[in-house]
Protein backbone atom coordinates (compact mmCIF):
# COMPACT_ATOMS: atom_id res chain seq x y z
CA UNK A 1 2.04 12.52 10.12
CA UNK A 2 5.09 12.13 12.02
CA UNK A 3 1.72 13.16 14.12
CA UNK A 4 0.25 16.73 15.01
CA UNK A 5 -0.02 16.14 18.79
CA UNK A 6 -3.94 15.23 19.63
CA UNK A 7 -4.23 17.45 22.77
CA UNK A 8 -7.99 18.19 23.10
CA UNK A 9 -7.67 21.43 23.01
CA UNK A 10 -5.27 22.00 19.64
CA UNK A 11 -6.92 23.21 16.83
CA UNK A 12 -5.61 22.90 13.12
CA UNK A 13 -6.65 24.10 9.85
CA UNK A 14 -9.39 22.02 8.56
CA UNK A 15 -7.90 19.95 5.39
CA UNK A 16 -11.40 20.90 3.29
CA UNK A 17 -12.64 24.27 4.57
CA UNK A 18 -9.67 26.26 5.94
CA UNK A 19 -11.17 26.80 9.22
CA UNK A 20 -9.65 25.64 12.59
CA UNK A 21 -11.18 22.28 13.62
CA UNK A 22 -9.82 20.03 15.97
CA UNK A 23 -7.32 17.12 15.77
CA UNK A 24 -9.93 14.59 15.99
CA UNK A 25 -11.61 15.90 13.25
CA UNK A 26 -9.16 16.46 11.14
CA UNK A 27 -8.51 13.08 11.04
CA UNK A 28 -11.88 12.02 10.23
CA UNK A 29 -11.27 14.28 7.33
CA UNK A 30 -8.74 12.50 6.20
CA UNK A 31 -10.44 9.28 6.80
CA UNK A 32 -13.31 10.16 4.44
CA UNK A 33 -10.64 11.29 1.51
CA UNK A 34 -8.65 8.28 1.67
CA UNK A 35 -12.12 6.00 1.67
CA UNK A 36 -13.44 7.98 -0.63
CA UNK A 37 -10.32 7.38 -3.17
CA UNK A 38 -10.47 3.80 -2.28
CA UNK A 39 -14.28 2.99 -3.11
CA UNK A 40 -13.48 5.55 -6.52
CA UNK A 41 -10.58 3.15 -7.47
CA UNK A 42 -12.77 -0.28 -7.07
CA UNK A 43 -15.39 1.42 -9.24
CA UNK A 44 -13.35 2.06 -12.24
CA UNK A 45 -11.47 -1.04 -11.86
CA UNK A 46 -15.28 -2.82 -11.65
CA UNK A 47 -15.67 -0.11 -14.51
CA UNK A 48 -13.09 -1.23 -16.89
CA UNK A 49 -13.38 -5.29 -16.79
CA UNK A 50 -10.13 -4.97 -14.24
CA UNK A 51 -9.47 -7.66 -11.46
CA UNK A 52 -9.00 -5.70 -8.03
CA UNK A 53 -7.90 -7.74 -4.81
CA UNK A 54 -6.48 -6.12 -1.99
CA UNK A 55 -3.78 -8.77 0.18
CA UNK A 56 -2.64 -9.09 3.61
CA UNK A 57 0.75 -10.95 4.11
CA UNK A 58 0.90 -14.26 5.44
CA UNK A 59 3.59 -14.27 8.91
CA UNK A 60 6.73 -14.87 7.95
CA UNK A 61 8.36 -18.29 8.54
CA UNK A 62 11.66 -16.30 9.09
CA UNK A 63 10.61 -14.43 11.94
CA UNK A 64 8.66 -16.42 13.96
CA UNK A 65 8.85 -20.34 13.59
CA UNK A 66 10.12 -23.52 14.87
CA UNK A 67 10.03 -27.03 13.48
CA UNK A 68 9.35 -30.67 14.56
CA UNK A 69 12.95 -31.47 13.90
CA UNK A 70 14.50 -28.77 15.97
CA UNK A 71 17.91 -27.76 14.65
CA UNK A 72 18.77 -25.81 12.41
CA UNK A 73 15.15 -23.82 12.66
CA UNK A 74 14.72 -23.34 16.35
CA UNK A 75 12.61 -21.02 17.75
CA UNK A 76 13.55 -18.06 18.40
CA UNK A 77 16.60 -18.04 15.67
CA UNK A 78 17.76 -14.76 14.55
CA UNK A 79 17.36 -13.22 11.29
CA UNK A 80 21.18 -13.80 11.10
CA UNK A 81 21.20 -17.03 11.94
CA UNK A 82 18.76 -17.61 9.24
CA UNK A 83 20.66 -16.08 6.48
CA UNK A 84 23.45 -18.61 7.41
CA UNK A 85 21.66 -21.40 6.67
CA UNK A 86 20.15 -22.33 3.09
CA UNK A 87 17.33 -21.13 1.42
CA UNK A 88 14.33 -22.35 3.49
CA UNK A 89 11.80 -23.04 0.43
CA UNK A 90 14.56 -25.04 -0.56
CA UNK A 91 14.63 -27.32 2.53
CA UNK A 92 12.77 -30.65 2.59
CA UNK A 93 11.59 -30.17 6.02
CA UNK A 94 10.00 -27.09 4.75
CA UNK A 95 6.45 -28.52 5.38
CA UNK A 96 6.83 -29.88 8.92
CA UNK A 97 7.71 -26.24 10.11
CA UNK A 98 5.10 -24.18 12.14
CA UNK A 99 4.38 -20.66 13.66
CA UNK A 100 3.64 -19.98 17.26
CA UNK A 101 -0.30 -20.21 17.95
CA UNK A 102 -0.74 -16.52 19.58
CA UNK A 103 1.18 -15.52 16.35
CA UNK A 104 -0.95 -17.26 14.56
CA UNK A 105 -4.01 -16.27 15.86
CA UNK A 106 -3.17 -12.56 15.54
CA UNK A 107 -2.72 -12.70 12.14
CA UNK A 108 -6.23 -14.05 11.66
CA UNK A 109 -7.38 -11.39 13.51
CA UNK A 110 -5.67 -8.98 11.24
CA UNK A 111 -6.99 -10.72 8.43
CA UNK A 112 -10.74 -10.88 9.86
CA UNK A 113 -10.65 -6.93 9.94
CA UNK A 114 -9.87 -6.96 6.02
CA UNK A 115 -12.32 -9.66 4.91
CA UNK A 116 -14.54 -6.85 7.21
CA UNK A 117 -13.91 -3.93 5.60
CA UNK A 118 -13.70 -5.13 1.92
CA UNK A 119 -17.42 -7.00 2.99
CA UNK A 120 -18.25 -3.24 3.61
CA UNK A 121 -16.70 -1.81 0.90
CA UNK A 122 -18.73 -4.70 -1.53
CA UNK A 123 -21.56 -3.93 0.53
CA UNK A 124 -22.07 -0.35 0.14
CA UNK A 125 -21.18 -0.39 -3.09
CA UNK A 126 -23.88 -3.35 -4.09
CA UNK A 127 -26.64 -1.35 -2.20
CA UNK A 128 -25.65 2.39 -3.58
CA UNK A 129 -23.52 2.47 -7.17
CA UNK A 130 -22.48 -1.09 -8.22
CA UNK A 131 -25.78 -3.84 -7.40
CA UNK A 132 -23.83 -5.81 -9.77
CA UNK A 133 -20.83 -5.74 -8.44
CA UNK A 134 -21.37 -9.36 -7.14
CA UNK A 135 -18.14 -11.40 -6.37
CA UNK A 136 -15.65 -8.85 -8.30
CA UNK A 137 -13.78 -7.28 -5.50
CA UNK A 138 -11.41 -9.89 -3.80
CA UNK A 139 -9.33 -10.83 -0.60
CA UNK A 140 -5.55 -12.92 -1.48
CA UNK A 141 -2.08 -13.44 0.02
CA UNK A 142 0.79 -11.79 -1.54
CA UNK A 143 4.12 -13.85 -2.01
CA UNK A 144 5.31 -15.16 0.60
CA UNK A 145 8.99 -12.85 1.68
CA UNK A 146 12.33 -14.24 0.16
CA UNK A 147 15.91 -13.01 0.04
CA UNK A 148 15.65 -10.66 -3.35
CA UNK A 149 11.74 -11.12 -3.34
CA UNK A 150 9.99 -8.57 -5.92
CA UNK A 151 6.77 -7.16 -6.47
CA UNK A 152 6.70 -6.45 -10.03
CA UNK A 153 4.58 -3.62 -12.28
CA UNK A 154 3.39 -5.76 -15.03
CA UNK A 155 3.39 -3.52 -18.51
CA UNK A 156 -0.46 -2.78 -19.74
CA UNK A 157 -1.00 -5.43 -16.89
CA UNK A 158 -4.41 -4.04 -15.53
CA UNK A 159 -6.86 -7.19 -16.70
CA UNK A 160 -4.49 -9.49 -15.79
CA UNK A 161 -4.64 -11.60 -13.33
CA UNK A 162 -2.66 -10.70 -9.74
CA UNK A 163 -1.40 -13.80 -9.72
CA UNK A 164 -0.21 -14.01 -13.05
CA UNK A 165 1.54 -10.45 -13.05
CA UNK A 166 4.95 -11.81 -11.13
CA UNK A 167 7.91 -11.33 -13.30
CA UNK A 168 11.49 -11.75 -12.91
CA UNK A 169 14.99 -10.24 -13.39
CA UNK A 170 16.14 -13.16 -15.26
CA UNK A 171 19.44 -11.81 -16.68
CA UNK A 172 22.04 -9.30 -17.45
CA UNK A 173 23.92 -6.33 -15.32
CA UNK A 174 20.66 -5.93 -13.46
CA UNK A 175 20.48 -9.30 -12.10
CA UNK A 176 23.55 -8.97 -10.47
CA UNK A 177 23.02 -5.74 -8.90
CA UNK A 178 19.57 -7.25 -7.63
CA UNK A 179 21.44 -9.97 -6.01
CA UNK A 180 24.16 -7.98 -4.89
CA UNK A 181 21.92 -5.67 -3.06
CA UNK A 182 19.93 -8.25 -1.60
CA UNK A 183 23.14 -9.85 -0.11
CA UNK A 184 24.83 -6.24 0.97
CA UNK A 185 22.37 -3.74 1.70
CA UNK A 186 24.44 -2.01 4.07
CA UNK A 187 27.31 -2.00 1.25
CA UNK A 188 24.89 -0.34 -1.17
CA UNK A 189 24.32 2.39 0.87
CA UNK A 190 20.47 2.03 0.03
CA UNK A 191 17.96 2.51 2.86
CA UNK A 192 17.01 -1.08 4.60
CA UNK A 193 15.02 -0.67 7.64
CA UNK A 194 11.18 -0.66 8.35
CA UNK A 195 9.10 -0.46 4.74
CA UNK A 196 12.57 -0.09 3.05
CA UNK A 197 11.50 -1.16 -0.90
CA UNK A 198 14.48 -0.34 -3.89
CA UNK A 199 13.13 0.34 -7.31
CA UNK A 200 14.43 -1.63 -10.10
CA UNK A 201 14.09 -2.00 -13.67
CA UNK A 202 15.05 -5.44 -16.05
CA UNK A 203 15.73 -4.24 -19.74
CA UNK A 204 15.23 -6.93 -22.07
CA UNK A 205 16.28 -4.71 -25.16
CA UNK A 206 19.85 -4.21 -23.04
CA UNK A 207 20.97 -6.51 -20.23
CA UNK A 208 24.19 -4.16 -19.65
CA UNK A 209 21.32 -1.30 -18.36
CA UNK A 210 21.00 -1.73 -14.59
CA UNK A 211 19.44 1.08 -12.68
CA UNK A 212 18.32 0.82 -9.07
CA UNK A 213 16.54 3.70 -6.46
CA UNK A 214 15.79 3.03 -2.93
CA UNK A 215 13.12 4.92 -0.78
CA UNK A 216 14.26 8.60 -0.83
CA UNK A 217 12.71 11.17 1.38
CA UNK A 218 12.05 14.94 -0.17
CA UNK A 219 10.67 18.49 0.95
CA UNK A 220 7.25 19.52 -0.51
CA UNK A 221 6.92 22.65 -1.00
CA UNK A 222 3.72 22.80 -3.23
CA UNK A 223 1.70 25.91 -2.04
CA UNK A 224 -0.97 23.98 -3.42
CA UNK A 225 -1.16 21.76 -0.47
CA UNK A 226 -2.77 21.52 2.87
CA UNK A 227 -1.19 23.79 6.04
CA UNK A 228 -2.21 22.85 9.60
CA UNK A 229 -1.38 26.10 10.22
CA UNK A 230 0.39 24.86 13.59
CA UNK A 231 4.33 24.58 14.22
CA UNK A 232 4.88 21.18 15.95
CA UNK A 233 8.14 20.01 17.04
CA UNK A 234 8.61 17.51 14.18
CA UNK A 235 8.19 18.34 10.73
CA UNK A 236 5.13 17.26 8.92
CA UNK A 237 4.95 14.28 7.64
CA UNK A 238 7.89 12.37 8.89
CA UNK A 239 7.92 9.42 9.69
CA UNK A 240 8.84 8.57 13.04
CA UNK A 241 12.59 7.50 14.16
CA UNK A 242 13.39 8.43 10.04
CA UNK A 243 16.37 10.61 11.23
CA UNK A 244 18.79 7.86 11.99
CA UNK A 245 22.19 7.72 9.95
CA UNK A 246 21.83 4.30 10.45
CA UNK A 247 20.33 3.21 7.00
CA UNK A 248 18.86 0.00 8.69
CA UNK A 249 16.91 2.43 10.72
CA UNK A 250 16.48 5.62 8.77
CA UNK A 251 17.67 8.33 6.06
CA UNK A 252 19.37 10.52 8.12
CA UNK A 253 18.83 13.63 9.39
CA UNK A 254 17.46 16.53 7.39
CA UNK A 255 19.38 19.17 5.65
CA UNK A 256 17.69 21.44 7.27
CA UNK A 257 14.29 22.95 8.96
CA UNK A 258 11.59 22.93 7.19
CA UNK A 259 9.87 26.10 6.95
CA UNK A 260 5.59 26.91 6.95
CA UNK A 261 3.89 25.33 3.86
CA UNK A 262 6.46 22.89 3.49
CA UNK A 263 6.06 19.02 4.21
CA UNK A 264 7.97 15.25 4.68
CA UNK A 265 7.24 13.08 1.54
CA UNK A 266 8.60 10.01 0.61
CA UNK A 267 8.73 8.78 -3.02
CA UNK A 268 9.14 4.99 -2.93
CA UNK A 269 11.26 2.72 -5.24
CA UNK A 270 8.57 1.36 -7.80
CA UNK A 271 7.72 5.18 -8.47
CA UNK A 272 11.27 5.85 -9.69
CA UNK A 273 11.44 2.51 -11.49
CA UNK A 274 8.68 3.03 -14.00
CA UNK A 275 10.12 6.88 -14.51
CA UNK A 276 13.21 4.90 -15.48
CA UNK A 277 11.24 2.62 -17.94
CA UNK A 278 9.29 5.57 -19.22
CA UNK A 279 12.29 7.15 -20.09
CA UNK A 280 14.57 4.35 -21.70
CA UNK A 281 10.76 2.88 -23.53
CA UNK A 282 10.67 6.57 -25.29
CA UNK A 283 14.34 6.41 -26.40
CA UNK A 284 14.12 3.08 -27.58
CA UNK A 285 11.20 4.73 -29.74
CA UNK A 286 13.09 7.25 -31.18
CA UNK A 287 15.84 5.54 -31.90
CA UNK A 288 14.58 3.06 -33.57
CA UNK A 289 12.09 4.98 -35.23
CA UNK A 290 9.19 2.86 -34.09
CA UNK A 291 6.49 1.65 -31.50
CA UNK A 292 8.24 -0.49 -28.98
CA UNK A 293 6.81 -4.18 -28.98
CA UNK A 294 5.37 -5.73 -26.11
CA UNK A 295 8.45 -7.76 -25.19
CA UNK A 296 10.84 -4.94 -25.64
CA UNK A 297 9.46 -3.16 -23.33
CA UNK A 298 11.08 -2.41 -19.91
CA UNK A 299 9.55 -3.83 -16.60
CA UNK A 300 9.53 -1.66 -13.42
CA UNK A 301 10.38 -4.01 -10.10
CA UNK A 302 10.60 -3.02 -6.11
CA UNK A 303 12.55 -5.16 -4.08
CA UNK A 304 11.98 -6.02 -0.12
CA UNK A 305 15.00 -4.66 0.96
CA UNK A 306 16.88 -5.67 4.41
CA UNK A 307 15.25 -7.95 6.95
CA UNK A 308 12.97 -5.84 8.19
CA UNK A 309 10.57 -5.95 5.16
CA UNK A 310 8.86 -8.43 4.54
CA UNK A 311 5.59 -8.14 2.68
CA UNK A 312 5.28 -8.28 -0.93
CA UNK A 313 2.60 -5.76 -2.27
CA UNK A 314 2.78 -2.51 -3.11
CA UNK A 315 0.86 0.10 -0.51
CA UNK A 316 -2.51 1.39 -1.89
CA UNK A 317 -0.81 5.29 -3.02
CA UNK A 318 2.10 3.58 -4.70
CA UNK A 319 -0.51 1.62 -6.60
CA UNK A 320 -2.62 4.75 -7.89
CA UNK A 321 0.34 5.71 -9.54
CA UNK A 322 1.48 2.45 -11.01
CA UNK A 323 -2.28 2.27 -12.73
CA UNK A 324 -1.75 5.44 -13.80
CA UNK A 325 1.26 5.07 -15.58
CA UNK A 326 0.15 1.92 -17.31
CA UNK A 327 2.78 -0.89 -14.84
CA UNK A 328 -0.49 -2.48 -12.51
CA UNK A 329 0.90 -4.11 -9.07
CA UNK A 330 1.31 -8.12 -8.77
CA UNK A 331 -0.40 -7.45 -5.46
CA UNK A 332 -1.83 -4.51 -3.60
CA UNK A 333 -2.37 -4.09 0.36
CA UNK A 334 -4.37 -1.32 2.51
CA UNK A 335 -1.94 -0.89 5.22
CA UNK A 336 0.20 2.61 5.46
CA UNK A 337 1.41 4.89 2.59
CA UNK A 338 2.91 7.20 4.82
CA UNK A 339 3.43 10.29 3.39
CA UNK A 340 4.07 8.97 -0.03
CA UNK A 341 3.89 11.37 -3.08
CA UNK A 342 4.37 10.75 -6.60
CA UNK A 343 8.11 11.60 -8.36
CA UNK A 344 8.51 15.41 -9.48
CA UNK A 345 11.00 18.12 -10.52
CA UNK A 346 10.05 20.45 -8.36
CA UNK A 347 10.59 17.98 -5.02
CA UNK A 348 13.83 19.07 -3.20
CA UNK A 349 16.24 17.03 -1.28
CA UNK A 350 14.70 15.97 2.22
CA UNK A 351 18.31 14.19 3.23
CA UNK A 352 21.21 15.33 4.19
CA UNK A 353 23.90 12.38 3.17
CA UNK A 354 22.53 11.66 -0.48
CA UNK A 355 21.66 13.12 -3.23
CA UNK A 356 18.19 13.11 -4.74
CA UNK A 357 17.83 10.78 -7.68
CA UNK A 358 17.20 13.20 -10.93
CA UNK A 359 13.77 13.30 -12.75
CA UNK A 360 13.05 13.99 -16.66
CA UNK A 361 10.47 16.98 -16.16
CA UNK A 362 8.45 16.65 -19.37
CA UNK A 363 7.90 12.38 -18.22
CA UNK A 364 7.31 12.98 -14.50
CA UNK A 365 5.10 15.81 -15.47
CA UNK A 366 3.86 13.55 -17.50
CA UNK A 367 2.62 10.88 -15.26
CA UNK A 368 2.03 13.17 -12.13
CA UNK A 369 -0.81 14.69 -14.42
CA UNK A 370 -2.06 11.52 -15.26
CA UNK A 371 -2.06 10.21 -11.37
CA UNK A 372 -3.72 13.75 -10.55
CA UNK A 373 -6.75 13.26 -13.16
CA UNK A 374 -7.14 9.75 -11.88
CA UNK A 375 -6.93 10.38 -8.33
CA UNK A 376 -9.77 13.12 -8.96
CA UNK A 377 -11.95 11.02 -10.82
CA UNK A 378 -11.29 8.53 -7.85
CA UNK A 379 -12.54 10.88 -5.09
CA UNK A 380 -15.88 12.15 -7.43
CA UNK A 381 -17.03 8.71 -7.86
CA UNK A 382 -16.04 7.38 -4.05
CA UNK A 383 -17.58 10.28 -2.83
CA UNK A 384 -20.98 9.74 -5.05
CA UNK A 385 -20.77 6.40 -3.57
CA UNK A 386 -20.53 8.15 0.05
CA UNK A 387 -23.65 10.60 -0.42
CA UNK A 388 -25.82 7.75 -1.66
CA UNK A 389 -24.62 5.54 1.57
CA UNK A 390 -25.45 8.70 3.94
CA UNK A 391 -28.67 9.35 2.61
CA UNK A 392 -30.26 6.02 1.94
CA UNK A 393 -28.42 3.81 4.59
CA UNK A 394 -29.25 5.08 7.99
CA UNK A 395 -26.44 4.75 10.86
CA UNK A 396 -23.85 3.41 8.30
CA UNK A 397 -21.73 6.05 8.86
CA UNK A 398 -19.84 7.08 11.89
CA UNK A 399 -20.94 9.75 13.76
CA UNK A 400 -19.73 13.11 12.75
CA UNK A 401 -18.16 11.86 9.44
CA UNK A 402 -21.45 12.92 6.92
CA UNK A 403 -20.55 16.97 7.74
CA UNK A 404 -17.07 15.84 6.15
CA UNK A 405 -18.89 14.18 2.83
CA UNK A 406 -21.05 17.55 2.41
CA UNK A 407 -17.48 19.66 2.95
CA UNK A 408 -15.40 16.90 0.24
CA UNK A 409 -17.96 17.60 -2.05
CA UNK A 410 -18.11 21.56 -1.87
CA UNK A 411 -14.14 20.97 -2.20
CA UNK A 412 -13.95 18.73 -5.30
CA UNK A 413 -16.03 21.06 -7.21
CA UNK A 414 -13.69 23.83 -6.23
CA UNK A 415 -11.13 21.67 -7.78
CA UNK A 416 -13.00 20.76 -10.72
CA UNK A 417 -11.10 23.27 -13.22
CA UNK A 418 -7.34 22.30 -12.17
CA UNK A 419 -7.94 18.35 -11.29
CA UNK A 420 -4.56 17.37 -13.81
CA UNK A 421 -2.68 19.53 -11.65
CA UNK A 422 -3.82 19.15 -8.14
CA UNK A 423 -7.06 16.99 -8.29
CA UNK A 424 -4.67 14.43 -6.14
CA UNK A 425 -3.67 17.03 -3.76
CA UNK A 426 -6.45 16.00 -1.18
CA UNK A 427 -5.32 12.25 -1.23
CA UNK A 428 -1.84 13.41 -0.48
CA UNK A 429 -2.68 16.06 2.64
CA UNK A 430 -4.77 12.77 4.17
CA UNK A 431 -1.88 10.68 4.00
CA UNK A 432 0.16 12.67 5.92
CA UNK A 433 -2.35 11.87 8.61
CA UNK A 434 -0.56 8.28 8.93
CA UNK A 435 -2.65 5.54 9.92
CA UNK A 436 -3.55 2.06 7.92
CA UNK A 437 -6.13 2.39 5.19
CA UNK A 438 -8.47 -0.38 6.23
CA UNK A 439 -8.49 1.48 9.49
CA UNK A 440 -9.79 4.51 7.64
CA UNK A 441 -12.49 2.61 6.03
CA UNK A 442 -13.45 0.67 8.88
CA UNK A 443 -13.30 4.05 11.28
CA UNK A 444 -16.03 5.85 8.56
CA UNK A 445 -18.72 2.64 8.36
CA UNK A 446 -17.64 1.55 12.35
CA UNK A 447 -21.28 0.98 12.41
CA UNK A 448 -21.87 -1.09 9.29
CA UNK A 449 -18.43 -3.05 11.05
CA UNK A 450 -20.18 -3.63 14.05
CA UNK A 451 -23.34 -4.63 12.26
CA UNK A 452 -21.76 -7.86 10.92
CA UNK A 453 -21.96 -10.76 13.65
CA UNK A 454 -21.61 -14.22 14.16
CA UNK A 455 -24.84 -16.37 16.04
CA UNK A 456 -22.03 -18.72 16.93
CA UNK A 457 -18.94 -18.60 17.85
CA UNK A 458 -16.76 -19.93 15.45
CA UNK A 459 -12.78 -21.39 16.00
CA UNK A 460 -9.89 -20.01 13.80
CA UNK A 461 -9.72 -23.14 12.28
CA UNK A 462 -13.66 -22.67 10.88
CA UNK A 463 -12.97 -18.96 10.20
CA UNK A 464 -9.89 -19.86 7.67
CA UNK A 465 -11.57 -22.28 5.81
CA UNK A 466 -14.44 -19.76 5.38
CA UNK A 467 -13.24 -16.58 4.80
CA UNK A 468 -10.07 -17.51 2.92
CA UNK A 469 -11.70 -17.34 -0.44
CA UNK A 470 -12.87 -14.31 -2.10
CA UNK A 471 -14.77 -11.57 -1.54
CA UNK A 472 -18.89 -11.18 -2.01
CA UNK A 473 -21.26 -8.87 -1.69
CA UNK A 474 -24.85 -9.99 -1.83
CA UNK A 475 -26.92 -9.80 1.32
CA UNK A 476 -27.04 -13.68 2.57
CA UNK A 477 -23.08 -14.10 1.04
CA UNK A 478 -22.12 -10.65 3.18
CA UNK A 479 -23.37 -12.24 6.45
CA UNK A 480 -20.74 -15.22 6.13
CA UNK A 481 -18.01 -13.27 4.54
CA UNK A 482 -18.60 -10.07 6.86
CA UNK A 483 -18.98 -11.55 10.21
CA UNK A 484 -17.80 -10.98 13.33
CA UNK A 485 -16.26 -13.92 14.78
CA UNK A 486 -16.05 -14.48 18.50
CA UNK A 487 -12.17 -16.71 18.76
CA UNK A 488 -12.71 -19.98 20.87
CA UNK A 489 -9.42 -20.26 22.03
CA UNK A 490 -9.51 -23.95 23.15
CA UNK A 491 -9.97 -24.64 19.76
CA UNK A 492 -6.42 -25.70 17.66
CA UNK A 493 -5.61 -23.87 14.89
CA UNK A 494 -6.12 -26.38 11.55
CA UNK A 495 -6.33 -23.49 8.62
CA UNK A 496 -7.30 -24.76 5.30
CA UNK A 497 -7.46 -22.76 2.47
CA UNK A 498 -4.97 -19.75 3.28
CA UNK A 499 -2.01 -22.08 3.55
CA UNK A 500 0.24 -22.99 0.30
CA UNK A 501 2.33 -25.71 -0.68
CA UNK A 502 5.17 -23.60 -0.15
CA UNK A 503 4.39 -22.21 3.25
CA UNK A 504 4.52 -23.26 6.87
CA UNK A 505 1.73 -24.44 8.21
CA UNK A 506 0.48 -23.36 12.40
CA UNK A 507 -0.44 -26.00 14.80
């Protein structure tokens, strides 16, 4: 949350028994929800023949990079400079450029800590619910960042394959708007600073329909969901510095205070999209009097918006809901969903200088029912998963995070009777706790984390070429993919298998 301050001795309203707890552990409540709705999620993906791969985003060749020729790529060039010059994947010296080392070298850090907590997601999973689980869940790169990049929701996408989901706004009114947007995001009057992400649709059936919706902020006042029961001096749930006017920072300020049992939410651009193609998909219907074929049907987009955003995959809330509604991501990360909820009628206006994009009640209804029921189902069989782990795996959790298991379970069942209504509600209150997801997971099974070591140390160099593959989750495979690798700096960087033709290659 924009955060409840962590002074020791602050207590809050416990997010699964109603009594006051402190700070710290209210976070490790919401650490156990959102792992909980995470291992759920892999399970009925494993469940229903699904491909599931979670991506980290390579570092940008536009923010940090400089190239054997010098001129016109030098290091240290601005983001304006950059957007002076042609398209870099265009450029023939595209290949010789290369990122800073420390850059570099942070990144694989960032990416050894999710090849760790997948590992321990794969291995929990292989030793409690899933033994068969074997290679299924995976590690990838999404798309590399481009001017007008999109992620795209792929139609009855879900067996797929990520990398075969990527679609395109080929033609029509809604081409142009894409690219007019991309070029003049401060002309659009759309939001384009930090995670800024506008919702578009293409419309083969009409290539006059255009329809666009960037990141818009709203007031929750469902009395259905979790109260800290403490006033703080920013509201709950916002996200910090999100009060700016300037759109390349913020959404403005708020229309007003917010009032007890009312929270920040965000509803990002992909959520509004596929309401949009819901919508014109079931007019099409009636009009026509008959099922809508496969290539008829409408395609929801979100596109990286300013130059502030740059990585192409869709947080893990936004892509509950896109599963949900039957649009599965081209590529899915487990970084921050801050305060994200899913697209209702009965969401009010959380900004002061726009107006709140309009919903149709019966199709949001719709879909929030179906994202409720799956979010449920999500936490019964993470949390199965959990129970089995806390009892039959000693020291794999953290300590203090198995009283939190017993309470989520005493909750869901409280739940069990209204789970198409609220059965999501729990996911929600924990992410306006804001923190990355794989920190979550790795926070709950720090010991299993810690368990995973390296005899040797091992160079970045050795550590791309052997964890840039996929995922595994059989005892001997777990110790190579899981490890923890001790960085010999003296070492240069030569990565192997992470790097595309496309991309820029460290020294």
């Amino acid at each position: 949350m924009q955060q409840i301050d962590q002074k020791k001795e602050k207590l809050v309203t416990s997010i699964l028994t109603g009594k006051k707890i402190s700070v710290q552990e209210m976070e490790k409540e919401a650490d156990i929800i959102v792992t909980a709705t995470v291992l759920g999620f892999i399970r009925v993906r494993y469940k229903n023949n699904e491909p599931c791969r979670f991506d980290i985003e390579h570092p940008s060749p536009i923010t940090d990079y400089q190239t054997t020729h010098g001129k016109p790529y030098k290091l240290g060039m601005t983001l304006d400079e950059y957007f002076q010059q042609k398209n870099w994947s265009s450029d023939k010296n595209v290949g010789k450029r290369v990122i800073k080392q420390d850059r570099y070298e942070k990144f694989l850090r960032k990416y050894q800590d999710l090849l760790h907590v997948l590992s321990i997601m794969s291995k929990v999973l292989h030793l409690t619910t899933e033994p068969k689980i074997g290679k299924f869940l995976q590690d990838g790169q999404s798309n590399i960042w481009d001017l007008g990049a999109l992620i795209t929701g792929l139609p009855e996408g879900g067996k797929t394959k990520f990398d075969k989901r990527h679609r395109q706004i080929l033609k029509g009114q809604a081409k142009v708007m894409k690219e007019y947007i991309a070029r003049n995001p401060n002309q659009s009057q759309v939001y384009f600073g930090r995670g800024a992400y506008t919702g578009m649709i293409y419309d083969p059936k009409n290539l006059e329909h255009s329809f666009y919706a960037p990141t818009r902020r709203v007031i929750d006042q469902n009395k259905f969901r979790w109260d800290p029961g403490v006033i703080e001096k920013h509201p709950l749930g916002l996200i910090k510095g999100n009060e700016s006017s300037d759109l390349s920072k913020g959404l403005g300020p708020l229309p007003r205070k917010l009032n007890r049992g009312e929270r920040i939410g965000y509803i990002h651009g992909m959520s509004s999209a596929i309401n949009e193609c819901v919508k014109t998909d079931l007019n099409y219907e009636k009009i026509k009097e008959r099922k809508i074929k496969e290539q008829e049907k409408c395609i929801p987009f979100e596109m990286a918006t300013g130059k502030l955003t740059t990585k192409m995959a869709s947080c893990f809330a936004c892509c509950t809901y896109m599963y949900a509604a039957g649009y599965p991501p081209s590529s899915m990360h487990l970084g921050r969903g801050e305060s994200w909820v899913p697209p209702t009628t009965d969401l009010i206006n959380g900004e002061k200088n726009r107006k709140l994009q309009t919903f149709d009640k019966k199709i949001s209804g719709s879909l929030a029912k179906k994202w409720h029921s799956d979010i449920f189902t999500y936490l019964e069989l993470g949390l199965e998963t959990l129970v089995k782990v806390s009892t039959s795996i000693p020291n794999s959790l953290s300590q203090g995070y198995q009283e939190h298991v017993k309470n989520l379970w005493i909750k869901l069942q409280s739940l069990e009777n209204h789970k198409d209504e609220i059965g999501g509600n729990l996911f929600l209150d924990a992410l306006t706790y804001h923190k990355p997801d794989w920190q979550r997971i790795k926070d709950v099974f720090q010991p299993v984390y810690d368990g995973f070591k390296l005899k040797q140390r091992v160079p970045p160099n050795k550590l791309v070429s052997m964890l840039g593959t996929s995922m595994v989750s059989s005892d001997e495979e777990v110790l190579l993919n899981g490890m923890k690798v001790i960085f010999d700096d003296a070492v240069p960087v030569e990565p192997v298998s992470l790097i595309r033709k496309d991309e820029v290659r460290p020294y």
